[in-house]
Protein backbone atom coordinates (compact mmCIF):
# COMPACT_ATOMS: atom_id res chain seq x y z
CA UNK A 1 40.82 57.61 -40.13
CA UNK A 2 37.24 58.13 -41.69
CA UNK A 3 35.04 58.87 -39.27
CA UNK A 4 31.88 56.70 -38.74
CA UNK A 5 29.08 59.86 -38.70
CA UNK A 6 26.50 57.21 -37.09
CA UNK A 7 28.02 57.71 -33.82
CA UNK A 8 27.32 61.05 -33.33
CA UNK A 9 23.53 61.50 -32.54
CA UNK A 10 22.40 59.40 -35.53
CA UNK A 11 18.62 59.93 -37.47
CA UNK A 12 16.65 57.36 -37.29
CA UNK A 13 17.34 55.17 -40.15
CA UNK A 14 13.38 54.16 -40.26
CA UNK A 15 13.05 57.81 -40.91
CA UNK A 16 10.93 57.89 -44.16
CA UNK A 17 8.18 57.51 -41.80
CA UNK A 18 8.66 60.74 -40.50
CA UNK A 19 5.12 62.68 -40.57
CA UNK A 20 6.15 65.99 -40.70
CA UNK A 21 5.09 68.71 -43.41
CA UNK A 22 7.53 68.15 -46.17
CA UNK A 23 7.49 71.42 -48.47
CA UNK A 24 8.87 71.48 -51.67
CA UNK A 25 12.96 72.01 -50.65
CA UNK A 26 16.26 73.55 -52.15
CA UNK A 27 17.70 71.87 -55.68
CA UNK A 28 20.01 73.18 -57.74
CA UNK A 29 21.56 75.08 -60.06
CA UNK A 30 25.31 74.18 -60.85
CA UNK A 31 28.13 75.78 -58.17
CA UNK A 32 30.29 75.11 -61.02
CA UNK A 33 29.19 75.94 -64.32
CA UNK A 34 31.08 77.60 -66.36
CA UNK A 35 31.16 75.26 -69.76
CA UNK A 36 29.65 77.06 -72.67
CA UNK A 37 25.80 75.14 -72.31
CA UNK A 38 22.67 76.98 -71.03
CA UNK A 39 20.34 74.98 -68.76
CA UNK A 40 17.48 73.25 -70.40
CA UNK A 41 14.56 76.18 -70.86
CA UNK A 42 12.45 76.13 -68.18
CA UNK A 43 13.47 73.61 -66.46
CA UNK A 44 14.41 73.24 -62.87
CA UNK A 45 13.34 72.39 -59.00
CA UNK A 46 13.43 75.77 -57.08
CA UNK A 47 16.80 76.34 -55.00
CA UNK A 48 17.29 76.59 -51.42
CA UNK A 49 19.18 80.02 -52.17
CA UNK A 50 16.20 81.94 -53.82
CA UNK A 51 14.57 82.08 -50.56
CA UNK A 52 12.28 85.10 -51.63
CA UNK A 53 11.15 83.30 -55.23
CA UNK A 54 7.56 81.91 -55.38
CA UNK A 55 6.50 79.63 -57.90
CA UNK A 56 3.32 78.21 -59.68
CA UNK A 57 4.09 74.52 -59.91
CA UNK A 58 1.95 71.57 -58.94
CA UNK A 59 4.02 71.82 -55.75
CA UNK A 60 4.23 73.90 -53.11
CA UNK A 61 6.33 77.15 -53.49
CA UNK A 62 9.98 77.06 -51.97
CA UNK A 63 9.68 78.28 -48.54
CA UNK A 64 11.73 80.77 -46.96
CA UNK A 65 15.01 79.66 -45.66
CA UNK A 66 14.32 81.13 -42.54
CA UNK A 67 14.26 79.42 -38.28
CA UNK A 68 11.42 76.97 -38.21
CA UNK A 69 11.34 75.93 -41.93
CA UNK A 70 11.29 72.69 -43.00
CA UNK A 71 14.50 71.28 -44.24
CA UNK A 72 15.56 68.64 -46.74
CA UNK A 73 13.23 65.26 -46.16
CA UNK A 74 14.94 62.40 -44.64
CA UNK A 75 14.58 58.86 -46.43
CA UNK A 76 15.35 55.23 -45.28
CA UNK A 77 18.98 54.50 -45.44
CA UNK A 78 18.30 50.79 -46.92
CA UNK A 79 20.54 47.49 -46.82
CA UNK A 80 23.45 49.01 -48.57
CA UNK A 81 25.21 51.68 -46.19
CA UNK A 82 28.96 50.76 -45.00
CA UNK A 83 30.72 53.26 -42.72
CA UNK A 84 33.94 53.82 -43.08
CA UNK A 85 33.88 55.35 -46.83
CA UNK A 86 37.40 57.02 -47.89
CA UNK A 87 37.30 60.61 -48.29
CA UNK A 88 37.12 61.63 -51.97
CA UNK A 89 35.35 63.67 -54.15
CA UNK A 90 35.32 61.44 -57.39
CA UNK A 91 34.03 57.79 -57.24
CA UNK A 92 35.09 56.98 -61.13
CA UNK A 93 38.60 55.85 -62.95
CA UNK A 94 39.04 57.07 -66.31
CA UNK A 95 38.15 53.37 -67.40
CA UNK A 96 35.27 53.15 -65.18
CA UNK A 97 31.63 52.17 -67.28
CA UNK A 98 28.64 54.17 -67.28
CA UNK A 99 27.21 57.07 -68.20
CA UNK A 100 29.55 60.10 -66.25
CA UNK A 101 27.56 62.50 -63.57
CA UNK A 102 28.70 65.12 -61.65
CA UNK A 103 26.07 66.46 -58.55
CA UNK A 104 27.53 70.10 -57.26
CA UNK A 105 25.69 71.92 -54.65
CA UNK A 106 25.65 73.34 -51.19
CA UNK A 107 24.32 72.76 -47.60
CA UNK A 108 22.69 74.81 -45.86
CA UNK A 109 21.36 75.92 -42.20
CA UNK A 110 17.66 76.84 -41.56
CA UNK A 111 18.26 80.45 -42.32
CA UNK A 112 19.62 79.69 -45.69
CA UNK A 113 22.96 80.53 -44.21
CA UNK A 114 25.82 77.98 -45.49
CA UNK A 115 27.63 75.34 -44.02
CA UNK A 116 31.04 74.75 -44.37
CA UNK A 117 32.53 71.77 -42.80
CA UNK A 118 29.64 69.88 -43.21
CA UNK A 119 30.10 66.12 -43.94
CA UNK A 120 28.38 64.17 -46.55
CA UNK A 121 28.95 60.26 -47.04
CA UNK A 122 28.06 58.95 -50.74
CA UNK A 123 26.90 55.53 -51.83
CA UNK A 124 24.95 54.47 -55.09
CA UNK A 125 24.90 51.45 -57.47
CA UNK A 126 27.08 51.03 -60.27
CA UNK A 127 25.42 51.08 -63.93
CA UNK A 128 24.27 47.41 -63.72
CA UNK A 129 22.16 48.48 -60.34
CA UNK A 130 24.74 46.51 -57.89
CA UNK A 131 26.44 47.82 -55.02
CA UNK A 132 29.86 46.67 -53.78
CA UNK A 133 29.82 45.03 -50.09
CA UNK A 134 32.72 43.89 -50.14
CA UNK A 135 35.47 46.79 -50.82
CA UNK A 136 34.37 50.72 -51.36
CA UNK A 137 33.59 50.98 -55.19
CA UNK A 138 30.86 54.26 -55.48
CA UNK A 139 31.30 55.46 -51.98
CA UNK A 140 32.88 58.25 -50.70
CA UNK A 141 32.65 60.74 -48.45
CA UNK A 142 33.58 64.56 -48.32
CA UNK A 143 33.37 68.06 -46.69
CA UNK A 144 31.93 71.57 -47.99
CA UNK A 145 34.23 73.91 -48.51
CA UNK A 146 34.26 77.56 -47.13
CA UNK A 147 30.73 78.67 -48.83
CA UNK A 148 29.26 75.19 -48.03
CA UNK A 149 29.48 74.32 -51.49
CA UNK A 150 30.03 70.52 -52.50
CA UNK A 151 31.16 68.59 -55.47
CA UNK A 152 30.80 64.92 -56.58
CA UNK A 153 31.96 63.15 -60.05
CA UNK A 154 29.97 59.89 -60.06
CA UNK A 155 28.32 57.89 -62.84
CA UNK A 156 24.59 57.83 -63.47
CA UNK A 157 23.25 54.90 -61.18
CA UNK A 158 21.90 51.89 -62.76
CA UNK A 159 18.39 50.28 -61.74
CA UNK A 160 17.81 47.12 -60.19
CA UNK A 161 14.21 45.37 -58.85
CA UNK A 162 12.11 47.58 -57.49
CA UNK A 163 13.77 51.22 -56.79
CA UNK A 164 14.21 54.08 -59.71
CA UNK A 165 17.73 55.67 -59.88
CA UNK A 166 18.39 57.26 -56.86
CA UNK A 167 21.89 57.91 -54.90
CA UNK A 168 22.06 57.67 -51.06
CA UNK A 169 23.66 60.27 -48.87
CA UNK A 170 24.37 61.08 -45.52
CA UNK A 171 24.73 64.81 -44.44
CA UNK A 172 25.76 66.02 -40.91
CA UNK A 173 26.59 69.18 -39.95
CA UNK A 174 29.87 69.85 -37.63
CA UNK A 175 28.37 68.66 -34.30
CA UNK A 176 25.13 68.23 -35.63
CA UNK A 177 22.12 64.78 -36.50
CA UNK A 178 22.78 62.83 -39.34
CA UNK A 179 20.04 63.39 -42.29
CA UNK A 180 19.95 60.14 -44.28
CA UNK A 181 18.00 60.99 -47.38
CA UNK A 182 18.31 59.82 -51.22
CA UNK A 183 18.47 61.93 -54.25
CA UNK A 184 16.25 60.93 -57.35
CA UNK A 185 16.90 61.89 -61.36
CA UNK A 186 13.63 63.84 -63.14
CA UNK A 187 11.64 62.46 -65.84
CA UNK A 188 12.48 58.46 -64.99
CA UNK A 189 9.94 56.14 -65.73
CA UNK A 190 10.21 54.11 -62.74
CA UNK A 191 9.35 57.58 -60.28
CA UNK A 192 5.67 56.43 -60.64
CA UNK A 193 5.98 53.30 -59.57
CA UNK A 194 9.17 53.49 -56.88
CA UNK A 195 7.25 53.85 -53.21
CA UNK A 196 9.98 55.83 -51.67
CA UNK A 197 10.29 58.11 -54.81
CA UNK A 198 10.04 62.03 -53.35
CA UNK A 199 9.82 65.07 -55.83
CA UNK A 200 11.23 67.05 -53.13
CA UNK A 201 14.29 64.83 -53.43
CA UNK A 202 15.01 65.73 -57.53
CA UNK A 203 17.77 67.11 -58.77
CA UNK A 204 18.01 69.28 -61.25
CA UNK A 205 19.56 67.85 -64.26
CA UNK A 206 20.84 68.30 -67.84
CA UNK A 207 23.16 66.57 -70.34
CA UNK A 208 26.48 67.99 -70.66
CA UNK A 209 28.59 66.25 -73.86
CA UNK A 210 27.82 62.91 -73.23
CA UNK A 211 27.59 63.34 -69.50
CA UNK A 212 25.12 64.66 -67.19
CA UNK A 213 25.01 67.41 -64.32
CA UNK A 214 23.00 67.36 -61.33
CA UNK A 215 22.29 69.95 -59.03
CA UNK A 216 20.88 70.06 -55.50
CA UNK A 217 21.13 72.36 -51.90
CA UNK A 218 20.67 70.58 -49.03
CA UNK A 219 19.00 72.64 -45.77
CA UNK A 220 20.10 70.95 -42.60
CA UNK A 221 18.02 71.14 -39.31
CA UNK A 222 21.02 73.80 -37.85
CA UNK A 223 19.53 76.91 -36.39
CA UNK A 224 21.35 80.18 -37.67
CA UNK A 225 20.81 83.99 -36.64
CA UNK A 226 20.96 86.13 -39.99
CA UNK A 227 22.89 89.05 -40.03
CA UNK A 228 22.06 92.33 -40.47
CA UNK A 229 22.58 92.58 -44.34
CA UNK A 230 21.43 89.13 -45.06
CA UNK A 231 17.73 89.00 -44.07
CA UNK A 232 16.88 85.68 -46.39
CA UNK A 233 12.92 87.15 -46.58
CA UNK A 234 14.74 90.71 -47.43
CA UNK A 235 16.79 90.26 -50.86
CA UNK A 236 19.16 93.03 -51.40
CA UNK A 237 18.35 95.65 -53.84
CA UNK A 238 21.80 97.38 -54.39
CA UNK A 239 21.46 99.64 -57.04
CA UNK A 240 22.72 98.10 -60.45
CA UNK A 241 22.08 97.63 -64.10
CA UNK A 242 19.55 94.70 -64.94
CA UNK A 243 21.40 91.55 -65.85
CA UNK A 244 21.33 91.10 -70.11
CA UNK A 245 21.83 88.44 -72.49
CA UNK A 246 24.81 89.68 -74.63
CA UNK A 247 27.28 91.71 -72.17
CA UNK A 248 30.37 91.21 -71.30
CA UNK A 249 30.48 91.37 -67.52
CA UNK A 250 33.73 91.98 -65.42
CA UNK A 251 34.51 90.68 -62.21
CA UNK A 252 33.03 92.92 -59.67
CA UNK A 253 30.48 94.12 -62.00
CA UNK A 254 26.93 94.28 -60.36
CA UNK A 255 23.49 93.73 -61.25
CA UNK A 256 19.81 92.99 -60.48
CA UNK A 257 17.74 90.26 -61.96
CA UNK A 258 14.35 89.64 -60.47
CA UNK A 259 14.63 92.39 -58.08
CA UNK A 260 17.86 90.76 -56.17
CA UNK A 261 21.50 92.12 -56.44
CA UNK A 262 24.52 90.16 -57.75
CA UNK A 263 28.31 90.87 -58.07
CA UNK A 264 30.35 89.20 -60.94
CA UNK A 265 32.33 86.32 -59.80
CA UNK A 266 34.24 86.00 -63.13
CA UNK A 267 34.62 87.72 -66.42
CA UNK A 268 32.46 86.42 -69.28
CA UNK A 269 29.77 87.18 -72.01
CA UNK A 270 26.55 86.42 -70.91
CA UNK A 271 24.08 84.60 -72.59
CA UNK A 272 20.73 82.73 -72.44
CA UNK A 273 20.87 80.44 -69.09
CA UNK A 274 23.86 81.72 -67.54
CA UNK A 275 21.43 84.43 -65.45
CA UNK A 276 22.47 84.96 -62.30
CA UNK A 277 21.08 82.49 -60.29
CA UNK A 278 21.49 79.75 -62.24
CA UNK A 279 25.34 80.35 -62.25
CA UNK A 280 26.87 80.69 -58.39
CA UNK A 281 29.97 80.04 -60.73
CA UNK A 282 29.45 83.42 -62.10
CA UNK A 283 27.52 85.46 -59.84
CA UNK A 284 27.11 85.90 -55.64
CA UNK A 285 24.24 87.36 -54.37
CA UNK A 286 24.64 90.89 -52.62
C-alpha cells in the first residue's frame, strides 16, 4: 500500500512562512548524463555536493553542507496534494502531450552525506495548467536509491492564473519531517510576478532534443557525523592528473579539477561540459 508520509511528524503545510535564514541551497547537475550534449556555458544554480565552492552571484554563496546549515526551503503545499500517489518513477505514456522533462538528483543530510531510502511524493499540472483530483494523472511517488540519487520523467508543467511553472514535492527522510517545498524552472517570465516564486528553489535546466533536463539536490534537516575521509569543508586532494577536454578517461582513472579529486565512473572522451562535477554519471568524488 502507498504510504500516506503526512502521518509521520508532518511540516507544517503553512510553512512558506517560515522566517528562518534561507541561503542559497543545493541544485543540480544531472545524476544521469551521459547523452552526447554539454550543459549550457555558464549556466547553473550551485550544487549541494560542491560544499567547498564559493561563488560571486547576486546570491549568497552555497554554504557548507555541514551540522547546523540551512537546508532546502520549505513552501506551501497548496489545494492540490492527494496522498496515496502510486509508486513510480515516470508520470508520462508514450502518447502523453507536452513538452517531455526529466528532474534527476539526490537528497541529502546536513553534512552533505546522502540519503538513501528517502521518500519523495510528486505532483504538478499537466501542460494546460490543470491537475487531476479525481484519479492520479502527474503524481507519483518514489525512493532514492543506494547513493540517494533520484530520478523523475515528467512533462514540463503548464501555467494556470496566478503561479509560474513550478512542480510540488514532498521529501521525508526514513523516520524523519516531511519538507513540502516546490521546484521552479529559470528564466520564466511569470518568476517576477509569482509571490511564492524562490530562486533557491530553481533547477538547473537545459534542452535536450526536444526535451528538457532538470537538475536539483535536496538537503534534508537529518543530522549526520562525517567520516574521517569525508570532511565536506575538507575536499580530497588525492594526487591525480588535472581533468582535460579531449582524453579518453577509463573507469577508475583519477583526477583533480578545482582542487577536488574524482575517480572515473565510466569510460568516455571528455569534452567541454562533461567536467567532473557536472557529470556524477561520469565521475565520484574521492
Amino acid at each position: 500500500m502507498t504510504p500516506q508520509m503526512d502521518n509521520a511528524t508532518p511540516h507544517d503545510p503553512n510553512a512558506s512562512g517560515d522566517r528562518r535564514r534561507i541561503s542559497r541551497k543545493g541544485l543540480l547537475k544531472a545524476a544521469f548524463v551521459a547523452s552526447a550534449a554539454p550543459l549550457l556555458a555558464g549556466g547553473g544554480v550551485a550544487l549541494a555536493r560542491d560544499a567547498a565552492s564559493t561563488g560571486n552571484g547576486p546570491l549568497a554563496p552555497t554554504p557548507e553542507c555541514d551540522d547546523g546549515d540551512d537546508t532546502t526551503p520549505p513552501q506551501m503545499e497548496g489545494p492540490y496534494f492527494k496522498p496515496n500517489s502510486p509508486r513510480r518513477t515516470s508520470l508520462v505514456t508514450p502518447g502523453t502531450p507536452g513538452v517531455p522533462l526529466t528532474v534527476s538528483g539526490y537528497v541529502f543530510g546536513r553534512a552533505c552525506r546522502p540519503v538513501s531510502g528517502a521518500l519523495l511524493d510528486f505532483w504538478q499540472a499537466d501542460t494546460n495548467g490543470a491537475y487531476d483530483m479525481a484519479r492520479f494523472a502527474f503524481r507519483g511517488h518514489q525512493f532514492t536509491g543506494t547513493h540517494g540519487s533520484f530520478s523523475l520523467t515528467t512533462i514540463v508543467p503548464g501555467l494556470y492564473p496566478g503561479r509560474t511553472r513550478h512542480i510540488h514535492v514532498k521529501a521525508q527522510a526514513p523516520g524523519g519531517r516531511v519538507l513540502t517545498t516546490q521546484l521552479y524552472f529559470p528564466n520564466e517570465p511569470r518568476n517576477n510576478t509569482d509571490a511564492l516564486f524562490a530562486p533557491e528553489l530553481l533547477m538547473n535546466v537545459r534542452s535536450i532534443g526536444n526535451g528538457r533536463q532538470g537538475t536539483f539536490d535536496f538537503v534534508l534537516d537529518v543530522a549526520q557525523t562525517p567520516g574521517p575521509t569525508d570532511p565536506p569543508t575538507d575536499p580530497p586532494t588525492e594526487p591525480g592528473t588535472s581533468w582535460a577536454a579531449g582524453t579518453s578517461y577509463r573507469v577508475g582513472d583519477r583526477v583533480t579539477y578545482g582542487g577536488v579529486a574524482y575517480r572515473c565512473l565510466q569510460a568516455h572522451l571528455a569534452m567541454s561540459g562533461w567536467e567532473p562535477p557536472n557529470v556524477p554519471a561520469l565521475w565520484e568524488r574521492g
